[in-house]
Protein backbone atom coordinates (compact mmCIF):
# COMPACT_ATOMS: atom_id res chain seq x y z
CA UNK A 1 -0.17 -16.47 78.38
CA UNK A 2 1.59 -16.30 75.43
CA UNK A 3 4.93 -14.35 74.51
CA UNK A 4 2.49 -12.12 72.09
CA UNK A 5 0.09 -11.15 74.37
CA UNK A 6 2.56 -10.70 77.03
CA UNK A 7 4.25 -8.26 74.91
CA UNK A 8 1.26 -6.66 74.26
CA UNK A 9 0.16 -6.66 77.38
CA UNK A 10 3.10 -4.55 78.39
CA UNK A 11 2.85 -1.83 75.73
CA UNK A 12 -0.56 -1.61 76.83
CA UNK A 13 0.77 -0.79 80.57
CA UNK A 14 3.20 1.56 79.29
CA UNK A 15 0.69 3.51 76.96
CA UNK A 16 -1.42 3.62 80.38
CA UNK A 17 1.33 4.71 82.11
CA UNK A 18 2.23 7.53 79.54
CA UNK A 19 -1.37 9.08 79.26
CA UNK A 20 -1.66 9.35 82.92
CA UNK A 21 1.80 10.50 83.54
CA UNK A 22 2.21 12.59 81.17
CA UNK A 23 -0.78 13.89 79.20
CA UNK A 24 -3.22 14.08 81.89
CA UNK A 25 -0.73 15.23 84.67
CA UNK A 26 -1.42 18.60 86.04
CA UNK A 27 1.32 20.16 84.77
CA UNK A 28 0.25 18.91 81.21
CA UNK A 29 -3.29 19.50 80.73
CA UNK A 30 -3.25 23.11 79.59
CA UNK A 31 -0.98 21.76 76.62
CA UNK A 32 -3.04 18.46 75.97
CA UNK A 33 -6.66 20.35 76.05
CA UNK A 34 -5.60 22.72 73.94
CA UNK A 35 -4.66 20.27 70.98
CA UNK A 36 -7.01 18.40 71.90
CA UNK A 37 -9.42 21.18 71.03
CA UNK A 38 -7.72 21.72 67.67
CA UNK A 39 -8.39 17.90 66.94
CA UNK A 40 -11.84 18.07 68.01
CA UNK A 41 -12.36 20.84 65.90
CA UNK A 42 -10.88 19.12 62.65
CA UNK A 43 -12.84 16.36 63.34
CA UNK A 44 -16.53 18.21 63.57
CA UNK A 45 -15.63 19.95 60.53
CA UNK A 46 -14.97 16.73 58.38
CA UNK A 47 -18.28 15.27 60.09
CA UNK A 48 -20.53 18.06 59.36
CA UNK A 49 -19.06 18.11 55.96
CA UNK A 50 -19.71 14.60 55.27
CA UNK A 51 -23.51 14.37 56.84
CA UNK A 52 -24.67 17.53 55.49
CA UNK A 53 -23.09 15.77 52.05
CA UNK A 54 -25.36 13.08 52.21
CA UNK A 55 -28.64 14.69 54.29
CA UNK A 56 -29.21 18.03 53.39
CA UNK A 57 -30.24 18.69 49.80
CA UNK A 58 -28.95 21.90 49.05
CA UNK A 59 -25.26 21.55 50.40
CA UNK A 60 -23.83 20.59 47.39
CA UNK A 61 -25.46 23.56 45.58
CA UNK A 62 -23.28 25.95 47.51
CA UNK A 63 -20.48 27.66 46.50
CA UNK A 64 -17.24 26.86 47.88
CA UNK A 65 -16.62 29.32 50.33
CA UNK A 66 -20.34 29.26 51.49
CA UNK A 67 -19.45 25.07 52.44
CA UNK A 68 -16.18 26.22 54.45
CA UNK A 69 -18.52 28.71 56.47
CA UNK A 70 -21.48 25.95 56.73
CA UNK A 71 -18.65 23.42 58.17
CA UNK A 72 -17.13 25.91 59.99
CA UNK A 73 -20.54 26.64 61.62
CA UNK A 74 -20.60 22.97 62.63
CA UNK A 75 -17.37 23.34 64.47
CA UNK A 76 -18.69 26.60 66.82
CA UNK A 77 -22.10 25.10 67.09
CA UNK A 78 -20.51 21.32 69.12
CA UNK A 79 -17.77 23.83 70.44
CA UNK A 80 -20.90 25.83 72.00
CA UNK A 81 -22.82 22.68 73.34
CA UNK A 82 -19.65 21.82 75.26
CA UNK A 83 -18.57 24.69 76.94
CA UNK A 84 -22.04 25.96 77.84
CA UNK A 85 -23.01 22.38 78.68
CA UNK A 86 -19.71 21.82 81.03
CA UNK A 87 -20.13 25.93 82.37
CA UNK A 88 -23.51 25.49 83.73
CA UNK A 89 -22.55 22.36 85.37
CA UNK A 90 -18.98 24.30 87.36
CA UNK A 91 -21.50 27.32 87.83
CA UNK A 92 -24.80 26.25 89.16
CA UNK A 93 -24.01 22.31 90.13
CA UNK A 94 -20.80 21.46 91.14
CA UNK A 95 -19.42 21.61 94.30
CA UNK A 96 -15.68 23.52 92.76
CA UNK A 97 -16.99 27.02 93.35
CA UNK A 98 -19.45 26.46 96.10
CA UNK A 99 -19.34 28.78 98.85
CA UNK A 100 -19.45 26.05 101.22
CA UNK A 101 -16.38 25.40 100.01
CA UNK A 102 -14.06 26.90 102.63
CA UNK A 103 -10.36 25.67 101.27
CA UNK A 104 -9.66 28.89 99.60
CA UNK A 105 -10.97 31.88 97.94
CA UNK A 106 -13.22 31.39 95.18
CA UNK A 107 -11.31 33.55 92.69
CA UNK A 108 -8.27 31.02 92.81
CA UNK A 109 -10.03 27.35 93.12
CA UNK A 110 -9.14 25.08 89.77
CA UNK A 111 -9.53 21.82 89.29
CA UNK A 112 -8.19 19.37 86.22
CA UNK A 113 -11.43 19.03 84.66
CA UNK A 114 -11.92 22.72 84.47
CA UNK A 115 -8.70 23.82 83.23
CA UNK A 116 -8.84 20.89 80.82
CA UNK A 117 -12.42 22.23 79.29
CA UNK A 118 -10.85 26.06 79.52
CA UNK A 119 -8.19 24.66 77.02
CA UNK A 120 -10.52 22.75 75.04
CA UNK A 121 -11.80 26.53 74.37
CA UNK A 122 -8.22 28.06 73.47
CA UNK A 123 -7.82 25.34 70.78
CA UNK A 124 -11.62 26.29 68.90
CA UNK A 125 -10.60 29.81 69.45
CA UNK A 126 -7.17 29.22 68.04
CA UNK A 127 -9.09 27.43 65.31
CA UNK A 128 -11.93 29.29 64.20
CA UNK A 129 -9.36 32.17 64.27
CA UNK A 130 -6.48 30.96 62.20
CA UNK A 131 -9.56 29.96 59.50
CA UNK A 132 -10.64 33.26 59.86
CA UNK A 133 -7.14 34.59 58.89
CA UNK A 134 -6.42 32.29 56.37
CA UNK A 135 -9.66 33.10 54.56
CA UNK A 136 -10.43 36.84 55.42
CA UNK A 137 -12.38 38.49 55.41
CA UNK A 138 -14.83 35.52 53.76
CA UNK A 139 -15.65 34.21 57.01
CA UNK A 140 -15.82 37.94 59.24
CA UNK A 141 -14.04 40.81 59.16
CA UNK A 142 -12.05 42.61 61.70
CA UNK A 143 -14.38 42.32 64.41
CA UNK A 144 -14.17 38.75 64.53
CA UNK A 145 -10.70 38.69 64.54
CA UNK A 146 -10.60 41.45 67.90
CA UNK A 147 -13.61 39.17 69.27
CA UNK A 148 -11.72 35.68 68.76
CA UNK A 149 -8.24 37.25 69.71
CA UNK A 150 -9.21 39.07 73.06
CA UNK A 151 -11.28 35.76 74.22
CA UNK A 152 -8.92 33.31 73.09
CA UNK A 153 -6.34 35.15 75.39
CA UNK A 154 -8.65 35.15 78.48
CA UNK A 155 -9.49 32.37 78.29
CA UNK A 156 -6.00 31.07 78.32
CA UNK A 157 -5.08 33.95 80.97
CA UNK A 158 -7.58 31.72 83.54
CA UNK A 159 -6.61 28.07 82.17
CA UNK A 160 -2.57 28.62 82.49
CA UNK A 161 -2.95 30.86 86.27
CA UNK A 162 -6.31 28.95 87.58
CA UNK A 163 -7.59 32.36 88.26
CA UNK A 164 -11.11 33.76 87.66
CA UNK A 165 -11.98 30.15 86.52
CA UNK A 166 -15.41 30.79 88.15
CA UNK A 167 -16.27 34.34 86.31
CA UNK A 168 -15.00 32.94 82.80
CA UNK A 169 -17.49 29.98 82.79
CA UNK A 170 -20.17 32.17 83.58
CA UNK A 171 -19.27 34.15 80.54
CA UNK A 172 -18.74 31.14 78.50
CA UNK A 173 -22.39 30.09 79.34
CA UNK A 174 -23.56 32.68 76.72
CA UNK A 175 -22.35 30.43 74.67
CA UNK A 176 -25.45 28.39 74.42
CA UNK A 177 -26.58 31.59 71.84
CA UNK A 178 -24.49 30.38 69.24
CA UNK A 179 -26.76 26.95 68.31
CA UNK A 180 -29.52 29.18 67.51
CA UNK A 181 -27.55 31.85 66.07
CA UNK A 182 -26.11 28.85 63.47
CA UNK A 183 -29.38 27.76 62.76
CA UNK A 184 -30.51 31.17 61.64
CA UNK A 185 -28.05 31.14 58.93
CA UNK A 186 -28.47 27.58 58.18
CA UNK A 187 -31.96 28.23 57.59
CA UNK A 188 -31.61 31.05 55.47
CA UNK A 189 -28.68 30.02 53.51
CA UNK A 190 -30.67 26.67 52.64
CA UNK A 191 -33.89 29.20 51.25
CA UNK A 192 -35.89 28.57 54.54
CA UNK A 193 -36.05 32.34 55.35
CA UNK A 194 -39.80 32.53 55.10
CA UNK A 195 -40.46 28.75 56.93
CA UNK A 196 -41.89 28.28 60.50
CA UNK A 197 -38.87 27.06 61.73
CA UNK A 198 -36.97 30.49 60.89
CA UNK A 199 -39.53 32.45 63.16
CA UNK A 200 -39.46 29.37 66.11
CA UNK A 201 -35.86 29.90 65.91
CA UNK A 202 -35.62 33.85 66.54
CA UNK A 203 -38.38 33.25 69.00
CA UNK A 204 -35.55 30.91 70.39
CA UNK A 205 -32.86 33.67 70.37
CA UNK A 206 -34.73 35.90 71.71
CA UNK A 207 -35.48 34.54 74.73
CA UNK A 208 -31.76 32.43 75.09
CA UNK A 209 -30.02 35.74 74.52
CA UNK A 210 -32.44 37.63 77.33
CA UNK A 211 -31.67 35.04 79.83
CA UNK A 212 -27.75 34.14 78.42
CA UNK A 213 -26.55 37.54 77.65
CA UNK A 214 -28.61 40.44 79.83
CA UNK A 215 -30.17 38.17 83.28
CA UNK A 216 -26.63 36.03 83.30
CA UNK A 217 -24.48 39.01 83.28
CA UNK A 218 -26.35 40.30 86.33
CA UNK A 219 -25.86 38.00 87.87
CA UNK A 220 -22.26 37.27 87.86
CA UNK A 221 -21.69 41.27 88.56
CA UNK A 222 -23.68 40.46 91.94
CA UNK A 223 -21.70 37.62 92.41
CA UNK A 224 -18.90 39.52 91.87
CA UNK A 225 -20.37 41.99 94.27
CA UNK A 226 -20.80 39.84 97.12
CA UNK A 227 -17.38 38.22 96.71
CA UNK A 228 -15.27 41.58 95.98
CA UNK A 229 -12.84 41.26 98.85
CA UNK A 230 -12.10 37.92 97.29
CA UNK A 231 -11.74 39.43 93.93
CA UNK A 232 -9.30 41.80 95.39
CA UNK A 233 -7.14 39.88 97.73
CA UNK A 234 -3.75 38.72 95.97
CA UNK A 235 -3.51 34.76 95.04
């Protein structure tokens, strides 16, 4: 082995070393996801930017502000395929939050992967707020700044204490609205108000937002229900 790739080799150890030391270690993570998210978000905006550029005809016919709130539609639609994607896998599938889980109460059980996507979260919510304030009230007015501001805080409430972790996936599953709800305005920003697949897409909401945002919610206040002496007891 040569004295290059020796030297290389090593930086390559101590990079390893540093990202598992440091930026995924426990006490790191809630930092680390959260830029992280902020990244991620920057980077779907430039890509939905630069393929709706080159694919969809009537992007460049839009005024300025109306591309900002297409790209920034790009940004909560992959933030929404995440976090509903990774909340009905802690909720229904994985083992975290399973009853038969008997190391401690269900209100307090974390792991890295869940805090990790919980931060993921705070940084789109940072995000989409701070572009909301930079550019108000273009892209929503003062309701989206309450929405974004009281989520983005409990969500980060759960991710920094590991409480609740359970109960705020649930409600981040409703997430999986926001595709749809994207699409709508996609559609009808791009003159497609009157096209079949405007009305396959409200059927869509319709039926996303029954189950997502009325059935779900049920649901996790009968969970809550059955595991209220849980919910009560202190960490």
């Amino acid at each position: 082995m040569t004295a290059v790739s020796m030297t290389v080799k090593s930086y390559q150890n101590q990079a390893q070393m540093l990202f598992k030391n440091y930026l995924l270690a426990d006490s790191f993570i809630p930092y680390t996801s959260i830029l992280g998210g902020i990244l991620a978000c920057k980077v779907a905006y430039d890509l939905t930017q630069l393929i709706s550029s080159f694919y969809i005809k009537t992007y460049p016919g839009l005024t300025k502000i109306q591309r900002v709130e297409w790209n920034n539609r790009g940004i909560s639609t992959i933030h929404a395929i995440f976090v509903s994607a990774l909340s009905l896998y802690f909720v229904f599938w994985s083992d975290l939050f399973s009853d038969r889980q008997l190391a401690n109460l269900v209100v307090f059980r974390s792991s890295a992967l869940s805090t990790f996507g919980l931060g993921v979260s705070v940084g789109y919510f940072l995000s989409d707020l701070g572009m909301i304030l930079w550019l108000y009230p273009s892209l929503g007015g003062i309701e989206y700044v309450i929405h974004h501001s009281f989520s983005g805080i409990a969500v980060a409430y759960s991710m920094f204490t590991g409480e609740a972790q359970l109960y705020t996936y649930m409600i981040l599953i409703s997430e999986v609205t926001t595709p749809e709800i994207n699409m709508r305005w996609y559609l009808h920003t791009a003159g497609m108000k009157r096209s079949g697949a405007y009305l396959i897409n409200g059927v869509v909401i319709f039926f996303v937002w029954l189950i997502a945002r009325v059935l779900l919610f049920g649901y996790m206040f009968y969970h809550v229900y059955l595991h209220y002496n849980q919910a009560m007891s202190p960490p």
